[in-house]
Structures are given as C-alpha cells and as structure tokens.
N, C-alpha and C. Protein backbone atom coordinates (compact mmCIF):
# COMPACT_ATOMS: atom_id res chain seq x y z
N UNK A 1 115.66 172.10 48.81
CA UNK A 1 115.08 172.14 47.48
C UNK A 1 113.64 171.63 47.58
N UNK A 2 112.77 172.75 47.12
CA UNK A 2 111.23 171.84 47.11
C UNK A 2 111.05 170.68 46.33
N UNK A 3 109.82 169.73 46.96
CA UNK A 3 109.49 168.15 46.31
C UNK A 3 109.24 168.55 45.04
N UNK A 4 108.85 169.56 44.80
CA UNK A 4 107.93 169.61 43.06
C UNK A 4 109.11 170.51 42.19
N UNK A 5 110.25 170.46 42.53
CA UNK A 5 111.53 170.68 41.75
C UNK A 5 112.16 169.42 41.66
N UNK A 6 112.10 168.99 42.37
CA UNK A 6 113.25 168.03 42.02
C UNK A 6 111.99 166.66 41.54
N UNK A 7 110.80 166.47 41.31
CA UNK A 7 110.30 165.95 40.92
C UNK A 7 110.14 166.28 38.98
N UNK A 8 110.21 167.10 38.96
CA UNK A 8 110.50 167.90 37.53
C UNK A 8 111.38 167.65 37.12
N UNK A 9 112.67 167.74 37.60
CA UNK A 9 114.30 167.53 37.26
C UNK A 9 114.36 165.98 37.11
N UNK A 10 113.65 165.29 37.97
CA UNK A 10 114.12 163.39 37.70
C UNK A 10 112.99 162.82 36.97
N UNK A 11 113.70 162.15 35.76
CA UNK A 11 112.67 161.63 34.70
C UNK A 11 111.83 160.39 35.37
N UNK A 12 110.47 160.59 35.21
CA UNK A 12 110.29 159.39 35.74
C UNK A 12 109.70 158.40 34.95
N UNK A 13 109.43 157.09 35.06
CA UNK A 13 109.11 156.17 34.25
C UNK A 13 108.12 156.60 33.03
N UNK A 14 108.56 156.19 31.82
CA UNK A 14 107.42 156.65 30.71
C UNK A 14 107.95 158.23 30.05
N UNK A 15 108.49 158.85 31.06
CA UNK A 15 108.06 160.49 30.78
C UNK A 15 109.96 160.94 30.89
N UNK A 16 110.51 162.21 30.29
CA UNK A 16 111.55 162.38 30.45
C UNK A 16 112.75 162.27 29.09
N UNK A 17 113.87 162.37 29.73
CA UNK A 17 114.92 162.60 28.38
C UNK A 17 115.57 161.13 28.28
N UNK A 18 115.28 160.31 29.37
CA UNK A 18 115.58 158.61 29.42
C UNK A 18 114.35 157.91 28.71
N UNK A 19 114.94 156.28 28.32
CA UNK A 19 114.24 155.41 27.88
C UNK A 19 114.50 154.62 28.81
N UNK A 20 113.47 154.58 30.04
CA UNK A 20 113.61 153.36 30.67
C UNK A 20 113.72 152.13 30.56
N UNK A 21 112.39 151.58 29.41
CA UNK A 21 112.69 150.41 29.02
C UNK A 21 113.97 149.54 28.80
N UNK A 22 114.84 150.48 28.53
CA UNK A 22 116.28 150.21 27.98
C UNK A 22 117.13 150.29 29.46
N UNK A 23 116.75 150.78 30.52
CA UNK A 23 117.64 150.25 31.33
C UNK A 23 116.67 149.52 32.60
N UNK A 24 115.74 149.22 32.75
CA UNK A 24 115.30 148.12 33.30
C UNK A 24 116.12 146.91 32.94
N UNK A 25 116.42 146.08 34.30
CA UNK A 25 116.74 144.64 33.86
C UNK A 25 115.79 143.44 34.26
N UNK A 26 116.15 142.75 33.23
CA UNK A 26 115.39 141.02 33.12
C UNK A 26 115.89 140.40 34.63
N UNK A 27 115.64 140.68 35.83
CA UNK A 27 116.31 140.22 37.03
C UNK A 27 115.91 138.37 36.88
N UNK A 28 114.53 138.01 36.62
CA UNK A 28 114.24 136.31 36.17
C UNK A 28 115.37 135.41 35.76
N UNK A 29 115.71 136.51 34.22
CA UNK A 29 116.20 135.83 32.97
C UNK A 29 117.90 135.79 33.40
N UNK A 30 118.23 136.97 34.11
CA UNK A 30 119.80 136.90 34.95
C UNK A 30 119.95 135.86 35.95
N UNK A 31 118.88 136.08 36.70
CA UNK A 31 118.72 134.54 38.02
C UNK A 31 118.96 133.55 37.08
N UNK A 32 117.92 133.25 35.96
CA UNK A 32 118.28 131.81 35.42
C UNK A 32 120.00 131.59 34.60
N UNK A 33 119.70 132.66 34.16
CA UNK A 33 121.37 132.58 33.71
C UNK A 33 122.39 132.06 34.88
N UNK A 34 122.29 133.17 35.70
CA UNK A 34 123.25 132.51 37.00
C UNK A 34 122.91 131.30 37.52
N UNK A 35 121.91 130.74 37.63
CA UNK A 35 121.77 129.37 38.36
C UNK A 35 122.25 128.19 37.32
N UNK A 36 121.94 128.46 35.86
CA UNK A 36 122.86 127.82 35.03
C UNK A 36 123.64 128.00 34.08
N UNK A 37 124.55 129.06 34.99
CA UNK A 37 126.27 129.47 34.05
C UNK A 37 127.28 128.27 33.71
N UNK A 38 127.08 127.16 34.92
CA UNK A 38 128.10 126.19 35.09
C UNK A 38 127.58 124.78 33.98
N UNK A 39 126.23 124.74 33.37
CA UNK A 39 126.15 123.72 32.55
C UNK A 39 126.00 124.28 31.36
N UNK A 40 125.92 125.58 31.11
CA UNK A 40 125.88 126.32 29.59
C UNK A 40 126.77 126.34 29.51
N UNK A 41 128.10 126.99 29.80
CA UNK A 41 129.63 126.42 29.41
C UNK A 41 129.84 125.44 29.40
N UNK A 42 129.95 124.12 30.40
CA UNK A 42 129.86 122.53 30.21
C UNK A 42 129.38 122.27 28.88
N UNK A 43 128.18 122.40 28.31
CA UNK A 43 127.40 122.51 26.88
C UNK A 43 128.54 122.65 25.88
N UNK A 44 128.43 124.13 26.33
CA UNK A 44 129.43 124.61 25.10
C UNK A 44 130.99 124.18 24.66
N UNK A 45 131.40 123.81 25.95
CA UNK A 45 133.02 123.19 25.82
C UNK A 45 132.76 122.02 25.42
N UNK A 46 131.79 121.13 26.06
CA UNK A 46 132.14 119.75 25.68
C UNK A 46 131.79 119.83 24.36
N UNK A 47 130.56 120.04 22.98
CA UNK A 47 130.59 119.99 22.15
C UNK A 47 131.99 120.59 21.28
N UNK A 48 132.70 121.27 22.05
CA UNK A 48 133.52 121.82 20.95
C UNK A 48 134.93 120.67 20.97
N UNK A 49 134.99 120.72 22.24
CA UNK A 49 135.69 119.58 22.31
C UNK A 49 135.95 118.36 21.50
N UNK A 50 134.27 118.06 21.19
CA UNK A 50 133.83 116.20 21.10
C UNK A 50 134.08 116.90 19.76
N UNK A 51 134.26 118.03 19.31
CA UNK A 51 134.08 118.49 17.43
C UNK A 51 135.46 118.25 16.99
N UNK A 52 136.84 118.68 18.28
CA UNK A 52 138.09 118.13 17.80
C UNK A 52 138.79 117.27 18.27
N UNK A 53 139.55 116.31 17.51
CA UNK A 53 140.34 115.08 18.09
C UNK A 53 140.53 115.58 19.32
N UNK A 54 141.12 114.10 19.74
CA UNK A 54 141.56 113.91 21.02
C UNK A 54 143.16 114.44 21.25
N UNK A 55 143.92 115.64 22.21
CA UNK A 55 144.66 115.74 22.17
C UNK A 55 146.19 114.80 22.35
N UNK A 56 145.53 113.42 22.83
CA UNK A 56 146.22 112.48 22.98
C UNK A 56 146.15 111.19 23.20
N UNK A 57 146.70 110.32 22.67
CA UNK A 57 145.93 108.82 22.77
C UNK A 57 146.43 108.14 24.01
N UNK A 58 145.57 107.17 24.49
CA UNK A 58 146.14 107.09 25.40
C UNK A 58 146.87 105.58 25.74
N UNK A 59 147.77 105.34 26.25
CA UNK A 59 148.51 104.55 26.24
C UNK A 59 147.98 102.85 27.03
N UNK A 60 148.46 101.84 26.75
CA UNK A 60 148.36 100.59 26.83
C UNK A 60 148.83 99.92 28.23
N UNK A 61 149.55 100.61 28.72
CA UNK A 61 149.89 99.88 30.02
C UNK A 61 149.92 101.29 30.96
N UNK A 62 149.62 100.68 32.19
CA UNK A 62 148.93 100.76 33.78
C UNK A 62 147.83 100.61 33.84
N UNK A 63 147.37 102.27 34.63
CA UNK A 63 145.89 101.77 35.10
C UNK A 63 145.12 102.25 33.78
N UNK A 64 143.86 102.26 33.92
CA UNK A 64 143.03 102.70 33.11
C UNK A 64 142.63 103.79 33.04
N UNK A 65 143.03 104.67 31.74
CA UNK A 65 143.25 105.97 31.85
C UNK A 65 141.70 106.41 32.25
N UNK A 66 141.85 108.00 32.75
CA UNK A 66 140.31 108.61 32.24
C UNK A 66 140.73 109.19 30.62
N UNK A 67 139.41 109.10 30.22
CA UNK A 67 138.77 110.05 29.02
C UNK A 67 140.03 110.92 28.63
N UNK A 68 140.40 110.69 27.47
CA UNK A 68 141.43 112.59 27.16
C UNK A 68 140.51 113.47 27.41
N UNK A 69 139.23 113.15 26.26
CA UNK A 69 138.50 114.79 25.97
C UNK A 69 137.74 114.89 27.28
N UNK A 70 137.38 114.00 28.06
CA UNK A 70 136.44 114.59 29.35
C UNK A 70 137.67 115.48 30.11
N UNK A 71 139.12 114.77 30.62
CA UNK A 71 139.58 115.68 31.44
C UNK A 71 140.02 116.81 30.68
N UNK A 72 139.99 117.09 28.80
CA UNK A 72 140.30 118.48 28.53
C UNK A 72 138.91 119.48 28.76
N UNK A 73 137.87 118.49 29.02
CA UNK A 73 136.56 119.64 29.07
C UNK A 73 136.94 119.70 30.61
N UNK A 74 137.09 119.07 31.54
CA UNK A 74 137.40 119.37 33.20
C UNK A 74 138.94 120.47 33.19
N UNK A 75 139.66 120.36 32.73
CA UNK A 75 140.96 121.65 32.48
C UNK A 75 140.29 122.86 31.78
N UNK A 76 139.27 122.75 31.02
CA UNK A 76 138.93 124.29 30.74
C UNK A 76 137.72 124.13 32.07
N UNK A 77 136.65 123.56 32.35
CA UNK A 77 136.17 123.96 33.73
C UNK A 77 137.42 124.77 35.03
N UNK A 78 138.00 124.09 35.34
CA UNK A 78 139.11 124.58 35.94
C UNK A 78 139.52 126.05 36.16
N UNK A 79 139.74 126.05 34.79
CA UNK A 79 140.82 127.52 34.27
C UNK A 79 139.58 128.28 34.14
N UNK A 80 138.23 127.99 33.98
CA UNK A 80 136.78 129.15 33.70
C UNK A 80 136.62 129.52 35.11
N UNK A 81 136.84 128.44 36.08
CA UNK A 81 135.96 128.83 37.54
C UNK A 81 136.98 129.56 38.49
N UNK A 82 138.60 129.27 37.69
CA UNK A 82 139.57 129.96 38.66
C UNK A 82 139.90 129.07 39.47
N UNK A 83 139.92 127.97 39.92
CA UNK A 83 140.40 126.89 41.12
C UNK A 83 141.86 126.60 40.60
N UNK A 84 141.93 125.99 41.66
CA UNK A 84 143.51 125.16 41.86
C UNK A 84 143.39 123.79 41.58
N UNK A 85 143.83 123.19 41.71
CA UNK A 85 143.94 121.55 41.41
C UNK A 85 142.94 120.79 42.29
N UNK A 86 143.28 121.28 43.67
CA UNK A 86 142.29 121.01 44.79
C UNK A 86 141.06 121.14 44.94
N UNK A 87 140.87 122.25 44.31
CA UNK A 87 139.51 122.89 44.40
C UNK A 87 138.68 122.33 43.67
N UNK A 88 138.69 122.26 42.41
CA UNK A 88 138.66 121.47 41.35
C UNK A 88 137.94 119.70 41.79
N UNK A 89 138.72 119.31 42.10
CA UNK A 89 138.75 118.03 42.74
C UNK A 89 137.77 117.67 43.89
N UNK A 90 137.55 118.78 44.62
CA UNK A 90 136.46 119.02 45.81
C UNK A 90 135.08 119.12 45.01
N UNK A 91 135.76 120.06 44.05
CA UNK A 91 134.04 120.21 43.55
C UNK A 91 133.39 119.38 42.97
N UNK A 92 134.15 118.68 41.96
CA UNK A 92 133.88 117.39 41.01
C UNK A 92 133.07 115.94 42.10
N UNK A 93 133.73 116.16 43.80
CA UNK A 93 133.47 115.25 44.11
C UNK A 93 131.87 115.92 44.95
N UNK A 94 131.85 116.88 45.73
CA UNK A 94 131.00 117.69 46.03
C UNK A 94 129.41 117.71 45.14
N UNK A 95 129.42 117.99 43.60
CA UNK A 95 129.02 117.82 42.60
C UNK A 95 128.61 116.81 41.79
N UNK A 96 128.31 115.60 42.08
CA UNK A 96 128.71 114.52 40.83
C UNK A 96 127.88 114.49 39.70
N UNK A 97 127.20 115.53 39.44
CA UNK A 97 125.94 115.63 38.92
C UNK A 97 127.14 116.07 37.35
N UNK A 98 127.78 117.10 38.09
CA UNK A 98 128.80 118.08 37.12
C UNK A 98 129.89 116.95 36.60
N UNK A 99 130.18 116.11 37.43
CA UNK A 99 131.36 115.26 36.78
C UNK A 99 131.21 114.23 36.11
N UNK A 100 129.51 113.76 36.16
CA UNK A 100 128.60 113.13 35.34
C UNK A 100 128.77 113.33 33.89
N UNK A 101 128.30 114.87 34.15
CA UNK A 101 128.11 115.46 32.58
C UNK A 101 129.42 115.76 31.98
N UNK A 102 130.32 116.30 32.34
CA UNK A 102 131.85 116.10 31.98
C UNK A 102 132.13 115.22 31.26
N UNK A 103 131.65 113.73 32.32
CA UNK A 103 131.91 112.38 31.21
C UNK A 103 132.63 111.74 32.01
N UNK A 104 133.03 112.31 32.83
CA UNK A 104 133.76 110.86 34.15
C UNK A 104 133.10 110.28 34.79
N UNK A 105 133.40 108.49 35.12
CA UNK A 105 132.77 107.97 36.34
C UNK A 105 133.33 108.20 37.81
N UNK A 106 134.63 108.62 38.05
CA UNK A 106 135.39 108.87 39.15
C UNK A 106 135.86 110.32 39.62
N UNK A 107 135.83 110.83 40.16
CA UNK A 107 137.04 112.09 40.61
C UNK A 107 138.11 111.47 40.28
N UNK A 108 138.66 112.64 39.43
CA UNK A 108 140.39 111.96 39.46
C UNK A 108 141.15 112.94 40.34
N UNK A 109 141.70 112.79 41.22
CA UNK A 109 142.93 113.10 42.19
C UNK A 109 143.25 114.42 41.11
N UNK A 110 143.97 115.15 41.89
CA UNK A 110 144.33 116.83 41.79
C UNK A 110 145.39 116.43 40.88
N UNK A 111 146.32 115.70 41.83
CA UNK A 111 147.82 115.04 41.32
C UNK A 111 147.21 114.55 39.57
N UNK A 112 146.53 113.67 39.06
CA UNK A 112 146.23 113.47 37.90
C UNK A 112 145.70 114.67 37.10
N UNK A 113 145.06 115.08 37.96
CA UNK A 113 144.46 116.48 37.03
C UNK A 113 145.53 117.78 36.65
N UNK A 114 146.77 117.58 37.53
CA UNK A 114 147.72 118.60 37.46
C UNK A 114 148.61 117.66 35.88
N UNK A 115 148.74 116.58 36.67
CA UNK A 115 149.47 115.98 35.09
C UNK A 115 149.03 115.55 33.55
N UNK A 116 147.31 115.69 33.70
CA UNK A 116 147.01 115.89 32.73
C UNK A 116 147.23 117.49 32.04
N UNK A 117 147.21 118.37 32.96
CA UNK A 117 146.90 119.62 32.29
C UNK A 117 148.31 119.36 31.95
N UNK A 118 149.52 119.40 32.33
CA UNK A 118 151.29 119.31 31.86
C UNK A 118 151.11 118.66 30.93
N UNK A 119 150.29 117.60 30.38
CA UNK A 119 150.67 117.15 29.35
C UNK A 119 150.02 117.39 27.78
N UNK A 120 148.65 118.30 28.61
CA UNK A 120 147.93 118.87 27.33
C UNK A 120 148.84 120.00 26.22
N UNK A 121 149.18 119.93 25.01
CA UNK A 121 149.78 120.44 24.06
C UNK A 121 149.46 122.30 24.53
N UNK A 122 150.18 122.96 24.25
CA UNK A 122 149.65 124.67 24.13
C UNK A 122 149.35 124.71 23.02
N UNK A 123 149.19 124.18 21.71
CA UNK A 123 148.91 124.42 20.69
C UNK A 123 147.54 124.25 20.42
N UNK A 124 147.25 122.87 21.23
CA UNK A 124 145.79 122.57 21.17
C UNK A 124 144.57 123.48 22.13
N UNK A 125 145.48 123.93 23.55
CA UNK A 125 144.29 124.97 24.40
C UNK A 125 144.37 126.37 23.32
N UNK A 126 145.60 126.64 22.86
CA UNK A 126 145.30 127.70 21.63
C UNK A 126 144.46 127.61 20.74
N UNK A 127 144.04 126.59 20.43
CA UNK A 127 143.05 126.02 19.15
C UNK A 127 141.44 126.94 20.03
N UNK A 128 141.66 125.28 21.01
CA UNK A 128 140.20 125.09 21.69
C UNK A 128 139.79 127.21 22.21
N UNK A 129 140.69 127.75 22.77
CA UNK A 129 140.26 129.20 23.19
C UNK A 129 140.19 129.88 22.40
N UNK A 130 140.85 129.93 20.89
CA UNK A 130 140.31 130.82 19.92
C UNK A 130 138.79 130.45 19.56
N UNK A 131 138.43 128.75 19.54
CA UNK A 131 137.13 128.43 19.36
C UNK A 131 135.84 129.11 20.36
N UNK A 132 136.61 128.81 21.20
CA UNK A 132 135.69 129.84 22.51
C UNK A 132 135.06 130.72 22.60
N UNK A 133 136.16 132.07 22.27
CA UNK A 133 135.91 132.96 22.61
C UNK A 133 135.67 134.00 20.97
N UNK A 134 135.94 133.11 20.21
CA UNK A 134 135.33 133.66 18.73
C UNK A 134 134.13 134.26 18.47
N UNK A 135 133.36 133.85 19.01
CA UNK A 135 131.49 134.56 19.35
C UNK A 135 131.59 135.99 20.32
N UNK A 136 132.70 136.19 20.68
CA UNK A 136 132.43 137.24 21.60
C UNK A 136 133.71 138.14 20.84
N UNK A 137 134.34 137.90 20.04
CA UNK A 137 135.49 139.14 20.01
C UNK A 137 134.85 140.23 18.94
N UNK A 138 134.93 141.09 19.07
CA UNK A 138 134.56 142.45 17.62
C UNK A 138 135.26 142.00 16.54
N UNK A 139 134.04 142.11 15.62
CA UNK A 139 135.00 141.98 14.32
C UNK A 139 135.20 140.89 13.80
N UNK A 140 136.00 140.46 12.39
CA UNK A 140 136.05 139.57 11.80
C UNK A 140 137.42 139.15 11.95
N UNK A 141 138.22 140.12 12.35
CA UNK A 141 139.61 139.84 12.54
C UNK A 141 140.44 139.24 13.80
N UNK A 142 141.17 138.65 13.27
CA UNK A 142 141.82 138.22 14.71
C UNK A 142 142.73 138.91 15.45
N UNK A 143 142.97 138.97 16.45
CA UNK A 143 143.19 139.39 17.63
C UNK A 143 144.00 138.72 18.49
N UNK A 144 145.71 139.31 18.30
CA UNK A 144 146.30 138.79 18.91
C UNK A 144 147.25 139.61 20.03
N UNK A 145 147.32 139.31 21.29
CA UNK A 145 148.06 140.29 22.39
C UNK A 145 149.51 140.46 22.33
N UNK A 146 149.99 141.24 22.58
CA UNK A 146 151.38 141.60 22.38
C UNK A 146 151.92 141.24 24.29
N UNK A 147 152.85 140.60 23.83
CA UNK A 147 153.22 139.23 24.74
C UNK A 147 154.54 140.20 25.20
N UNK A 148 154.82 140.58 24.96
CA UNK A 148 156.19 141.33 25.46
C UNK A 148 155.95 142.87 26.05
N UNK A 149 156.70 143.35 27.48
CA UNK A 149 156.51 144.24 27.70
C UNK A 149 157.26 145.76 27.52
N UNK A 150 156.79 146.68 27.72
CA UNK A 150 157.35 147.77 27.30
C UNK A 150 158.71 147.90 27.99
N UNK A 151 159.39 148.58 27.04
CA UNK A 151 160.83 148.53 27.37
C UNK A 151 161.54 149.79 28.10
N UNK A 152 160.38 150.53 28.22
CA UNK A 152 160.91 151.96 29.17
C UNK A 152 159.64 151.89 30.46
N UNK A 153 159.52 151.77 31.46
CA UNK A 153 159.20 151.10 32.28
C UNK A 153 159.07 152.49 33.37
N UNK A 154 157.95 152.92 34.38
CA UNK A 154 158.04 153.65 35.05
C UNK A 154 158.93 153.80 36.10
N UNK A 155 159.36 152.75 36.40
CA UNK A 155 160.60 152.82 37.80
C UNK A 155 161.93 152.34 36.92
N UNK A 156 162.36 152.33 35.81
CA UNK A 156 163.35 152.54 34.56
C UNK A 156 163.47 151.09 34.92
C-alpha cells in the first residue's frame, strides 16, 4: 500500500474523524495519582471512619489494646491492597510512615490483626463500604447483589 494512502486513511493529530484531545492522556497527573493511591485512600477511610463510632470498646484488662478505629482503617487497608494477614504486617512494618498515619505506634502481629478483623461486626464493614463506594456507584439508587446462585447450572 503506498505512504500517501495510508497517510490519508490515519487521522492525524488536529485533522480527521477523531478528537485527539480526548484521547491523549495526563501521563504526570496518572504518575502522581499512582505514587499517591496508598495515602488518598488512607485520607479517605480514616476520615470516614473517625465520622463513625467506634465498632467496639475496648476492654479493661490485659494488655493495652491498639486503637479500634486505627485497626478498622488498617482492615480496610488490608482488604483494598489484597494481602493476607502477613503481608499486611510486613508492610506496616516495612512502611512506618503508613502505620504512622493509620494511627498506630506499633505493628500489631498478623495473629492480632486476624482477630481483630473476627471480631469486627459485618454490619458495621456493611455500613463503612456502602460509605465508600457511594461516590462511585450510578445513580441515586442503591444497589444490591443477588447473593444466591442460579439454580440450573451448566454442568446440571
């Protein structure tokens, strides 16, 4: 195919049946986004957090608990980044900049972080994730998933 056909056929910047402008990307404004995805959520959870009670008070004898609401803002870190208990725990200590802002003075052990999440209510991460993710769903209505699966099934 000659150069001055297929130079005709592909729109090029400015000129054509495309609006480039519209698909150029902000590559800066994405870098900065990505370099701080992990304290704009931190931001955003912990205020929403510190906006509702504490899911649980904490009790009078042993050691000295951590924070409720810091380890419920570290259980939604958790469940956002995809880790395990371990992982979690590596990073917090890896990080202290992040476990700073959280609101802890210590890493707490996986083992604590697994038994805090067991003891956080489902009623309350139901609360806190409808708060979440409310800015991003279509619409004014709520939106709820159908929890049960179909009853005729490809392999019967």
């Amino acid at each position: 195919m000659p150069v001055s056909l297929v130079r005709r056929m592909m729109p090029r910047k400015g000129r054509g049946d495309r609006d480039w402008q519209r698909y150029e990307r902000d590559w800066r404004g994405y870098e900065r986004y990505r370099r701080d995805e992990v304290n704009l959520y931190l931001t955003k959870a912990r205020s929403l957090v510190e906006s509702n009670p504490a899911p649980w008070t904490p009790q009078k004898r042993g050691q000295p608990p951590y924070p409720p609401k810091a380890m419920v803002i570290l259980l939604l870190l958790k469940t956002w980044l995809g880790m395990d208990y371990r992982s979690i725990s590596a990073y917090l200590r890896a990080f202290p900049e992040q476990r700073n802002r959280i609101g802890l003075e210590e890493t707490p052990s996986h083992t604590t972080i697994r038994s805090h999440m067991l003891r956080l209510p489902e009623a309350y991460l139901r609360k806190l994730n409808a708060q979440l993710t409310k800015p991003y769903q279509k619409g004014d209505s709520q939106r709820t998933a159908q929890a049960t699966a179909p009853t005729a099934t490809r392999h019967g």
